[in-house]
N, C-alpha and C. Protein backbone atom coordinates (compact mmCIF):
# COMPACT_ATOMS: atom_id res chain seq x y z
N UNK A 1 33.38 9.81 -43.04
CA UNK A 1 32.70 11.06 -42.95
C UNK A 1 31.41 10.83 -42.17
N UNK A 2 30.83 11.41 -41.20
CA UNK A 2 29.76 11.65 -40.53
C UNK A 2 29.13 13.04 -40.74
N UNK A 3 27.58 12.51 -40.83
CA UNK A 3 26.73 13.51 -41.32
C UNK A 3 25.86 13.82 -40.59
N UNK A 4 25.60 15.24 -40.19
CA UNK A 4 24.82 15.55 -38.86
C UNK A 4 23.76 16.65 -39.87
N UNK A 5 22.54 16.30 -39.59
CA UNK A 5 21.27 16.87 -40.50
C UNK A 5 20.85 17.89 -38.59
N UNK A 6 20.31 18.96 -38.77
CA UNK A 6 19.78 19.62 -37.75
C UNK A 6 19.11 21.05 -38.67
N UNK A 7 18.01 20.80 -38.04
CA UNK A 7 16.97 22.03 -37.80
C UNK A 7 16.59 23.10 -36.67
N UNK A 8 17.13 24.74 -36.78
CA UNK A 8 16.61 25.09 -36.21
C UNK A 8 15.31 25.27 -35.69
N UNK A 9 15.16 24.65 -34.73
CA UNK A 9 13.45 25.03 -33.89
C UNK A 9 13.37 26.87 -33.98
N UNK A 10 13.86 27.71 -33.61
CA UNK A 10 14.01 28.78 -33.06
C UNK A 10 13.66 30.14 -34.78
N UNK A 11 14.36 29.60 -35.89
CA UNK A 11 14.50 29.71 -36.90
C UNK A 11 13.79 28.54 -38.04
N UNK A 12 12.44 28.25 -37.79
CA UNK A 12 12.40 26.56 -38.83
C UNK A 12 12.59 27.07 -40.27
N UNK A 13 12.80 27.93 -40.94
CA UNK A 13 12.91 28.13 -42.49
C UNK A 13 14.47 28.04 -42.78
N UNK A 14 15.88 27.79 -41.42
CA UNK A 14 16.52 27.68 -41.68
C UNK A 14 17.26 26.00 -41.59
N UNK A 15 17.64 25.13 -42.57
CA UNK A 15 17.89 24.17 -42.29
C UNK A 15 19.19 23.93 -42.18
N UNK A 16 19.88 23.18 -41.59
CA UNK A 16 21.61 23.11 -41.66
C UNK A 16 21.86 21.83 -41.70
N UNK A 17 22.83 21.45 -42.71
CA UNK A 17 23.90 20.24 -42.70
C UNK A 17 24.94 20.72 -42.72
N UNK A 18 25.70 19.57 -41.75
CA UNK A 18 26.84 20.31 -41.63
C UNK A 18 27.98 18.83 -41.65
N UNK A 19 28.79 18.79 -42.35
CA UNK A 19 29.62 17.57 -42.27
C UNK A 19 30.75 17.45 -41.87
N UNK A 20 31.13 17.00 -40.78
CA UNK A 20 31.84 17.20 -39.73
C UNK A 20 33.45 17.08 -39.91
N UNK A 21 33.08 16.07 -41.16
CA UNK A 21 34.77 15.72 -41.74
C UNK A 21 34.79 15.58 -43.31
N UNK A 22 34.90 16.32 -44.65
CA UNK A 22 35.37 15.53 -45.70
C UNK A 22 36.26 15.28 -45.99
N UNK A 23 36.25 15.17 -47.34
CA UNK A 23 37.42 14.25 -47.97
C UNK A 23 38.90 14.76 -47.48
N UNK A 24 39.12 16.04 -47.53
CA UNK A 24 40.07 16.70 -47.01
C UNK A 24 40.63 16.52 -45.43
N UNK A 25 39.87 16.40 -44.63
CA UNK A 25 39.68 16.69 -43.51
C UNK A 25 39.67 18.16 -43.08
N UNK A 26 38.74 18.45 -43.80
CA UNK A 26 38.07 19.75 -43.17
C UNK A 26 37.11 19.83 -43.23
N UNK A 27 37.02 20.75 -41.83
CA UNK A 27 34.72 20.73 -41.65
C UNK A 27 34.27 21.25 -42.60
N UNK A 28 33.11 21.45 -42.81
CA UNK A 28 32.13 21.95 -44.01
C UNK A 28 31.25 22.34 -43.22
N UNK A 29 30.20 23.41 -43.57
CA UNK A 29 28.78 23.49 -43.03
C UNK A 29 28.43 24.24 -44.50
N UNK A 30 27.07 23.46 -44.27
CA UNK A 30 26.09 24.37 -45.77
C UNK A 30 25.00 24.53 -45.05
N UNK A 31 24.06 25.71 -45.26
CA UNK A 31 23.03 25.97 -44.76
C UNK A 31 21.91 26.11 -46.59
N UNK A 32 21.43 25.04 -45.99
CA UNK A 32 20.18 25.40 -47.27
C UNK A 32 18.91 26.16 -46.73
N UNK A 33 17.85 26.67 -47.92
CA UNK A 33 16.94 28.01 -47.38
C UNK A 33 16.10 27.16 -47.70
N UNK A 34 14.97 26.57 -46.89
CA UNK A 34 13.42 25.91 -46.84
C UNK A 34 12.61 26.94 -46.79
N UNK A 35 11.80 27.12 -47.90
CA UNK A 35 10.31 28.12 -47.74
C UNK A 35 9.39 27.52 -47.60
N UNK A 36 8.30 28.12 -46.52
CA UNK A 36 7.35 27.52 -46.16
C UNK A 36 6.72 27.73 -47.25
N UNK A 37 5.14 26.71 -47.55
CA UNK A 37 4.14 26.91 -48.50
C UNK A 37 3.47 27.78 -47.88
N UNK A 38 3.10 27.34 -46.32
CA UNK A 38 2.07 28.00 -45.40
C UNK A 38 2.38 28.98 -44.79
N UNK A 39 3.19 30.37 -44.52
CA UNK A 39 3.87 31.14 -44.11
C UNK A 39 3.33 31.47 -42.52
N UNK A 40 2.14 31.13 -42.33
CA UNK A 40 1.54 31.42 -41.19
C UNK A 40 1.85 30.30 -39.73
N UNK A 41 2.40 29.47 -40.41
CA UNK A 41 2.94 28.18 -39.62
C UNK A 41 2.06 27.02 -39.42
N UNK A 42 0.37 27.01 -39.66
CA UNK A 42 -0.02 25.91 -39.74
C UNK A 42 -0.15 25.27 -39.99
N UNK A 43 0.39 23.41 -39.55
CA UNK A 43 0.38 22.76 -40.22
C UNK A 43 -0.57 21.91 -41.26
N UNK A 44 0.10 21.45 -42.20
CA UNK A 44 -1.35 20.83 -43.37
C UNK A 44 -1.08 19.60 -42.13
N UNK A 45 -2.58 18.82 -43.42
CA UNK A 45 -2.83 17.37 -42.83
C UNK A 45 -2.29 16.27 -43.52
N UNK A 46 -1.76 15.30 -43.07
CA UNK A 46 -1.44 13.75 -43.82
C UNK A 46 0.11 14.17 -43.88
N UNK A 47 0.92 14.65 -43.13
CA UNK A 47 2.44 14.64 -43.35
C UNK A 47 2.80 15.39 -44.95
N UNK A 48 2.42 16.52 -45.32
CA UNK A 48 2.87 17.21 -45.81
C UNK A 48 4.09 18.01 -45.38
N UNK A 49 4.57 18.61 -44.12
CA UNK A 49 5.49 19.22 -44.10
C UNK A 49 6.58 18.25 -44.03
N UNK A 50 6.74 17.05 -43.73
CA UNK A 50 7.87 15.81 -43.94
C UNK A 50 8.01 15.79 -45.24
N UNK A 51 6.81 15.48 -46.15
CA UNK A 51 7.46 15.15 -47.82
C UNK A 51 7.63 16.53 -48.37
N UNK A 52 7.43 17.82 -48.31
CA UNK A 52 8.54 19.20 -48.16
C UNK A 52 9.71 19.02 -47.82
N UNK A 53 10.02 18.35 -46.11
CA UNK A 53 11.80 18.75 -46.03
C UNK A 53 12.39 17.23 -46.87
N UNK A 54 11.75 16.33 -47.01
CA UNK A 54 12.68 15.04 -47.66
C UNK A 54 12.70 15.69 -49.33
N UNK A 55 11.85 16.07 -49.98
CA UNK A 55 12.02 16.98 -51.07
C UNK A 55 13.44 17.74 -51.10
N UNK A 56 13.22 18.64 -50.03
CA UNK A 56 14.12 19.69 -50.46
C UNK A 56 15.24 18.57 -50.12
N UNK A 57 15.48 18.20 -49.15
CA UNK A 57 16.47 16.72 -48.88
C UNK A 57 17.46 16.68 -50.24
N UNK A 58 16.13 16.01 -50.73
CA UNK A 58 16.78 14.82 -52.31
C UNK A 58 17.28 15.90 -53.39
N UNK A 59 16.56 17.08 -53.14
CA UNK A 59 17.23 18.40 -54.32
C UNK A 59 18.29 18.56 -54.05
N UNK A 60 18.55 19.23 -52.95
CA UNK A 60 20.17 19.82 -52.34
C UNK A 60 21.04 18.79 -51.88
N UNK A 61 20.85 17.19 -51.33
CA UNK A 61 21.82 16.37 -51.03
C UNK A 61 21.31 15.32 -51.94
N UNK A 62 21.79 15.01 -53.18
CA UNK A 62 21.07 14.19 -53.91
C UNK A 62 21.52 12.88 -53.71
N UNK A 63 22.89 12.69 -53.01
CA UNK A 63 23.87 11.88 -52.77
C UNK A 63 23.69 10.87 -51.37
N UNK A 64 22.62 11.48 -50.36
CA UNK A 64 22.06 11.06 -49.05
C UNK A 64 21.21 10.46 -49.66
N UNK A 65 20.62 9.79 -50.58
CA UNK A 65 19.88 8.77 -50.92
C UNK A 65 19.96 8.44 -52.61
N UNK A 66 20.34 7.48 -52.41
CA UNK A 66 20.92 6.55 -53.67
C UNK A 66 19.96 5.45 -53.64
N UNK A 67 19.30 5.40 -54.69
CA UNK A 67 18.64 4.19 -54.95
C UNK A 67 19.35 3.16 -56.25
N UNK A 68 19.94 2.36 -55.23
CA UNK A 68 21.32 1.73 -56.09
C UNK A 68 20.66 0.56 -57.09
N UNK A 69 21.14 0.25 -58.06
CA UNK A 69 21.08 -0.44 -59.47
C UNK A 69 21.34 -2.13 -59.18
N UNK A 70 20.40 -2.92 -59.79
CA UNK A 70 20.35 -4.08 -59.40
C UNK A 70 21.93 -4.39 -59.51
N UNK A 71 22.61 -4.38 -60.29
CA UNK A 71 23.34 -5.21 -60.50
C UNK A 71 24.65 -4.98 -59.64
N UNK A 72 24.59 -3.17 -59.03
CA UNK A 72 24.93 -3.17 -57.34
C UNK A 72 24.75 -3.87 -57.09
N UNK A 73 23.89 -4.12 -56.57
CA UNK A 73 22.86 -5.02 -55.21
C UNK A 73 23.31 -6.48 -55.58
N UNK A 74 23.77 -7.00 -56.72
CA UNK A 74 24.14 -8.12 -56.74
C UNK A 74 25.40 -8.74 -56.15
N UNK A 75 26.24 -7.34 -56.60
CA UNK A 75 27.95 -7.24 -55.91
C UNK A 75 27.93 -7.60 -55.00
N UNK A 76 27.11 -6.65 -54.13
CA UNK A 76 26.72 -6.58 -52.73
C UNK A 76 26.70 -7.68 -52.01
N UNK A 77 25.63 -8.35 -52.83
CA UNK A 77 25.08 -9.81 -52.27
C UNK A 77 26.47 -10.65 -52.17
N UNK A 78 27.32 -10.76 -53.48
CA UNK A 78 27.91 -11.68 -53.81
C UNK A 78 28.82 -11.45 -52.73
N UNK A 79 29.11 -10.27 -52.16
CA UNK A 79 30.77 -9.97 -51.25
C UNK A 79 29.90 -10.50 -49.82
N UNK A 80 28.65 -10.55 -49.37
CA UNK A 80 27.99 -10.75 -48.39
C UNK A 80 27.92 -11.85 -48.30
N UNK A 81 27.77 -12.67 -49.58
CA UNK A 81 27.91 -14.48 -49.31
C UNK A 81 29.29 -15.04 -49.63
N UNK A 82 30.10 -14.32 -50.00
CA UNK A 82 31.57 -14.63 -49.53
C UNK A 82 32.16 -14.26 -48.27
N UNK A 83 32.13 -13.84 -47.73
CA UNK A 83 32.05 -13.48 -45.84
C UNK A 83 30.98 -14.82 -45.38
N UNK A 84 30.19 -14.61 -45.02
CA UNK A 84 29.13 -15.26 -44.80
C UNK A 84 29.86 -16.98 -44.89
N UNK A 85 30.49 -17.11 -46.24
CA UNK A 85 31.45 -18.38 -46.10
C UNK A 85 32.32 -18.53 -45.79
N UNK A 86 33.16 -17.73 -45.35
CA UNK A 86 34.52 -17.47 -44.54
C UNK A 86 34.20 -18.00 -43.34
N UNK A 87 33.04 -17.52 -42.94
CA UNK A 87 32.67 -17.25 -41.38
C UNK A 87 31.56 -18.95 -41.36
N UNK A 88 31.54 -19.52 -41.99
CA UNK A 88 30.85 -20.79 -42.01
C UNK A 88 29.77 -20.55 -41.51
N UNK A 89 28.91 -19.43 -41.85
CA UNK A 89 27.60 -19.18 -41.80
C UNK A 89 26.79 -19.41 -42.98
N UNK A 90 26.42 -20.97 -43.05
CA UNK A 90 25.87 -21.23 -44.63
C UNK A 90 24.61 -21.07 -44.36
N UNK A 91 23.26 -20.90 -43.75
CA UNK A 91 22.33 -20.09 -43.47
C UNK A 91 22.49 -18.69 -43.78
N UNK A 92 23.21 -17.87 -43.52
CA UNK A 92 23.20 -16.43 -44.20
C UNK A 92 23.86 -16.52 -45.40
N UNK A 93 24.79 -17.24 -46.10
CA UNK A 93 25.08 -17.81 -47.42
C UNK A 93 23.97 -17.82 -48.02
N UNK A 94 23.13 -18.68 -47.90
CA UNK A 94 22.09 -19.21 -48.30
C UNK A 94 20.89 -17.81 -48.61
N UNK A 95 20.91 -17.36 -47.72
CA UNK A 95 19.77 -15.82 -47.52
C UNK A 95 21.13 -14.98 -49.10
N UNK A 96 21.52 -14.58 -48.88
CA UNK A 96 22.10 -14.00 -50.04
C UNK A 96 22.45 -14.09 -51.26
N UNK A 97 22.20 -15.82 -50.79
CA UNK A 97 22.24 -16.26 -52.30
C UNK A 97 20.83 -15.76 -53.18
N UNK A 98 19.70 -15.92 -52.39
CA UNK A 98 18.30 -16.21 -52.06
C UNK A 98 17.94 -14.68 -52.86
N UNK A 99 18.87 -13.50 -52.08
CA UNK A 99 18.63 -12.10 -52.81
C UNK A 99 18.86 -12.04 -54.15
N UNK A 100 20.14 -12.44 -54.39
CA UNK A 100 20.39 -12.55 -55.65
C UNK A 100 19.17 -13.27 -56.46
N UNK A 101 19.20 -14.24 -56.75
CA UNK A 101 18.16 -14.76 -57.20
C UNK A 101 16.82 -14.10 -57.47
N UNK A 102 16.42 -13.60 -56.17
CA UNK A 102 15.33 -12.57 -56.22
C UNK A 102 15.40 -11.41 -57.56
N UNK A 103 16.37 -10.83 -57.57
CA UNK A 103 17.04 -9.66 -58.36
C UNK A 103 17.47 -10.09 -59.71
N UNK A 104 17.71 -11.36 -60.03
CA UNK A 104 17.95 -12.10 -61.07
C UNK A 104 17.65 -13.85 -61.23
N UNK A 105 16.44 -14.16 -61.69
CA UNK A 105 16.38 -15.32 -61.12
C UNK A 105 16.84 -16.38 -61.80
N UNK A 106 17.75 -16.30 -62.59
CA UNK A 106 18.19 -16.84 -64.02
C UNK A 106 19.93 -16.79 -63.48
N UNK A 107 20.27 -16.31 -62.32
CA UNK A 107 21.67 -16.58 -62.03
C UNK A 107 22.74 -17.87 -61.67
N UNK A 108 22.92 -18.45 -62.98
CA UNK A 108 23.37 -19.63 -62.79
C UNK A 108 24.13 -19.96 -62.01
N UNK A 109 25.36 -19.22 -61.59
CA UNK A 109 26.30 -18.65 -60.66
C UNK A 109 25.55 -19.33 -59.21
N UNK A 110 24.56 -17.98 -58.82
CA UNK A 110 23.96 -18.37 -57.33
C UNK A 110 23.29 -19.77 -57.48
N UNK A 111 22.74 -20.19 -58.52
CA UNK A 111 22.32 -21.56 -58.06
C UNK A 111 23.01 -23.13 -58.16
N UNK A 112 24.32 -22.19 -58.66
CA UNK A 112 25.45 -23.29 -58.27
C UNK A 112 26.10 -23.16 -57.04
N UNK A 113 25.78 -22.34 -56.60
CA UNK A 113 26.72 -22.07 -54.94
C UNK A 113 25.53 -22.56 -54.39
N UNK A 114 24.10 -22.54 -54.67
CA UNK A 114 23.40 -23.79 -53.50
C UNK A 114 23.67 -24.27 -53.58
N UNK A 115 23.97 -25.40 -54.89
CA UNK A 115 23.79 -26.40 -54.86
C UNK A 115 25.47 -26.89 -54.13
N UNK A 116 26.51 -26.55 -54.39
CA UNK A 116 27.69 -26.35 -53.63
C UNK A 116 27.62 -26.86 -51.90
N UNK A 117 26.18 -25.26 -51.33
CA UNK A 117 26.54 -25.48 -49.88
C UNK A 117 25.66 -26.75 -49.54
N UNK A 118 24.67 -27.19 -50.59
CA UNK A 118 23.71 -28.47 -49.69
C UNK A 118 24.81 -29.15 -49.81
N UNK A 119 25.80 -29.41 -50.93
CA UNK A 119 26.37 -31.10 -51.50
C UNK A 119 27.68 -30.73 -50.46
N UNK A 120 28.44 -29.60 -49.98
CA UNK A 120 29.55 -30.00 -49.38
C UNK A 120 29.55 -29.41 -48.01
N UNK A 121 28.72 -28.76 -47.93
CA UNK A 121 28.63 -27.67 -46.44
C UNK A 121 27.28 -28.87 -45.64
N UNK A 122 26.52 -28.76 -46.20
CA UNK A 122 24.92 -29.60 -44.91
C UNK A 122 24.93 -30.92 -45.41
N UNK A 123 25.59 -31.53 -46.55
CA UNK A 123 25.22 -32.38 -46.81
C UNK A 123 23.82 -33.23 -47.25
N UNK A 124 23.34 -31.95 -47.43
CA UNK A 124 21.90 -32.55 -48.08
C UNK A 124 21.97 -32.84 -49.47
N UNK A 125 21.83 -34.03 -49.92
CA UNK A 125 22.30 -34.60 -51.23
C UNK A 125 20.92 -34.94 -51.82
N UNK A 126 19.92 -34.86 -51.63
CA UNK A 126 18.36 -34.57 -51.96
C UNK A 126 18.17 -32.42 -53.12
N UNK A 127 18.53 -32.12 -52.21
CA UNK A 127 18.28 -30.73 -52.54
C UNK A 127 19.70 -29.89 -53.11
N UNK A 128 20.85 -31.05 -52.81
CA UNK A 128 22.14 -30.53 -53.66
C UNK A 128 21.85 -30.90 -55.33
N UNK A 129 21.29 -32.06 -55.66
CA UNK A 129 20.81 -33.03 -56.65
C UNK A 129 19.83 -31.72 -57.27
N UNK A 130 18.71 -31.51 -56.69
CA UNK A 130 17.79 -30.16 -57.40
C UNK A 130 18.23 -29.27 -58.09
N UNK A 131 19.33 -28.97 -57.47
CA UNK A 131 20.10 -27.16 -57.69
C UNK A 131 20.78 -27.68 -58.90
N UNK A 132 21.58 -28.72 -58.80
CA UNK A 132 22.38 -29.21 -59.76
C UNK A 132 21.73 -29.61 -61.55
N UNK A 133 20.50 -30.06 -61.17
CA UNK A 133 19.78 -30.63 -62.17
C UNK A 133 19.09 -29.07 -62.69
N UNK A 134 18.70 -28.25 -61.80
CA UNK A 134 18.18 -26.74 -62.45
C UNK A 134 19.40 -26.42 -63.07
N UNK A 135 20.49 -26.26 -62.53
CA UNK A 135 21.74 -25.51 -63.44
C UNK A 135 21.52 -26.62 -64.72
N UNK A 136 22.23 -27.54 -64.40
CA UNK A 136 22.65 -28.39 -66.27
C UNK A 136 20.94 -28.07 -67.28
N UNK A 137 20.18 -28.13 -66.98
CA UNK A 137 19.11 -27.70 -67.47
C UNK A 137 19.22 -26.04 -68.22
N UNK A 138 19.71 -25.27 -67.04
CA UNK A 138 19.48 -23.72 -67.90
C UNK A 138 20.50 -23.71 -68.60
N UNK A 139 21.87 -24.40 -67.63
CA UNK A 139 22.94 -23.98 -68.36
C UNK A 139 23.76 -24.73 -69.90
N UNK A 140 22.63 -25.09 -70.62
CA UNK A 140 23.07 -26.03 -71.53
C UNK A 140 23.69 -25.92 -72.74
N UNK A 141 23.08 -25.07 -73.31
CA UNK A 141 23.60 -24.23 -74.40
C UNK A 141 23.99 -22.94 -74.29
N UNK A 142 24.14 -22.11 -72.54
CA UNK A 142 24.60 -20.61 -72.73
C UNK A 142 26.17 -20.56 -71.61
N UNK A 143 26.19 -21.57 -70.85
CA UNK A 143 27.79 -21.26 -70.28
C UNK A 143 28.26 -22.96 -69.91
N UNK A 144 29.22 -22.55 -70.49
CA UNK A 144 29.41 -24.37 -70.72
C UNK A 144 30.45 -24.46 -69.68
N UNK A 145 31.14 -23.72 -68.91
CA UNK A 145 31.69 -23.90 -67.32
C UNK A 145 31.18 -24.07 -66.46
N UNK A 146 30.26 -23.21 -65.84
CA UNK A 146 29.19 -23.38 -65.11
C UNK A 146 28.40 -24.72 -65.26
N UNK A 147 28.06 -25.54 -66.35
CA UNK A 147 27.59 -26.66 -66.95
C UNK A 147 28.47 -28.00 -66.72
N UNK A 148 29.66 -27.37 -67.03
CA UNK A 148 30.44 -29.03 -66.41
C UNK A 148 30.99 -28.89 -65.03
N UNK A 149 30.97 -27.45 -64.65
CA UNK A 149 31.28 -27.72 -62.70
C UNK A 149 30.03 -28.48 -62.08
N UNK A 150 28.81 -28.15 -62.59
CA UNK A 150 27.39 -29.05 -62.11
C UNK A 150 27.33 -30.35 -62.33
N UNK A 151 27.84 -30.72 -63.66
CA UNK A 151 27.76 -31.98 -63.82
C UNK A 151 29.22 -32.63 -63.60
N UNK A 152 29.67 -32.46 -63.16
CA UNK A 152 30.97 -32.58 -62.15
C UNK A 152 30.94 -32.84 -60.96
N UNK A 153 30.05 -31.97 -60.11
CA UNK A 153 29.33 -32.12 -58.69
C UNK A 153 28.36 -33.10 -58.49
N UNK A 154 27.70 -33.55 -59.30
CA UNK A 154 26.71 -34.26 -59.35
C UNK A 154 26.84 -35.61 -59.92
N UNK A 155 27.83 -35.49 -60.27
CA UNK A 155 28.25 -37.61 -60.68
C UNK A 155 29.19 -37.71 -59.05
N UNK A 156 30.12 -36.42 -59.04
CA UNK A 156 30.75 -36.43 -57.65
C UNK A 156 29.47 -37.14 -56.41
N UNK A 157 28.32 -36.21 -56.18
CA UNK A 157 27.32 -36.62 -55.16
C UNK A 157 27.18 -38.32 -55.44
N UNK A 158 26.73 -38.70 -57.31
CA UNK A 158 25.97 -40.34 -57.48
C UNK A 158 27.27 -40.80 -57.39
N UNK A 159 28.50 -40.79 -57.51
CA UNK A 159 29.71 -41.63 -56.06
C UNK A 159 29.06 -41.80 -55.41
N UNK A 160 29.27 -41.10 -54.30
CA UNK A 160 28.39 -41.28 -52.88
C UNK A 160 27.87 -41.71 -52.10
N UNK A 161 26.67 -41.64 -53.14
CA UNK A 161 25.65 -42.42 -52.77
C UNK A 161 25.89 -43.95 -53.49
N UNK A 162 26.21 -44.07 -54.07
CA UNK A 162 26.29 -45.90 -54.50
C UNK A 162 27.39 -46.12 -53.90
């Protein structure tokens, strides 16, 4: 679906959306009614008539802006750093892991997939060792899978190295 927002210049109290295709495949047009505060047309100062039409915006299309729920945003992340590893882009792996974290910083999950891309993707066995030692640490007494894939990875790395 594509969404075309337009204002008559000619008419400004009339606003139109009009959506070119829904679910059906049929056009739609809605015309919503904007009243001026100032009827005389002059404008206030500091962008008042913008936070008026994004107002009326968020009333009548409440759906054109979603301020989505962390634990969205986590999905999100997670389907973004699974691509991201498909595509052997462990730098943008890494950035998404990085969000997550941000949004939850207690995600044992994402800080086992660092520690994952240093120990088998870059080979950094310095900073794979970190990630690994933060997980068995949080994860000690609350997910005991997550806990032996780390300490699994991490006798895997001290192979290795000896």
């Amino acid at each position: 679906m594509v969404n075309v927002l337009t204002i008559d210049a000619e008419r400004p109290k009339i606003l139109s959306f009009k959506s070119l295709m829904d679910w059906e495949g049929v056009m739609r047009d809605q015309r919503i009614e904007v009243k001026r505060s100032n009827p005389s047309g002059a404008r206030a100062t500091s962008g008042a008539p913008r936070g008026r039409l994004l107002n009326t915006l968020l009333t009548y299309l409440p759906g054109a802006w979603i301020d989505p729920k962390n634990n969205e945003l986590i999905t999100l992340y997670r389907l973004r750093y699974r691509m991201a590893m498909e595509e052997e882009k462990y730098d943008t792996a890494m950035i998404f892991l990085n969000k997550i974290l941000e949004l939850d910083p207690m995600n044992l999950e994402a800080k086992l997939c660092k520690g994952e891309i240093y120990h088998r993707c870059l080979a950094d066995y310095t900073r794979a060792i970190e990630q690994y030692n933060k997980v068995i640490r949080l994860s000690a007494g609350a997910n005991e899978v997550i806990h032996t894939r780390a300490r699994a990875a991490m006798s895997e790395i001290m192979e290795l190295l000896s």
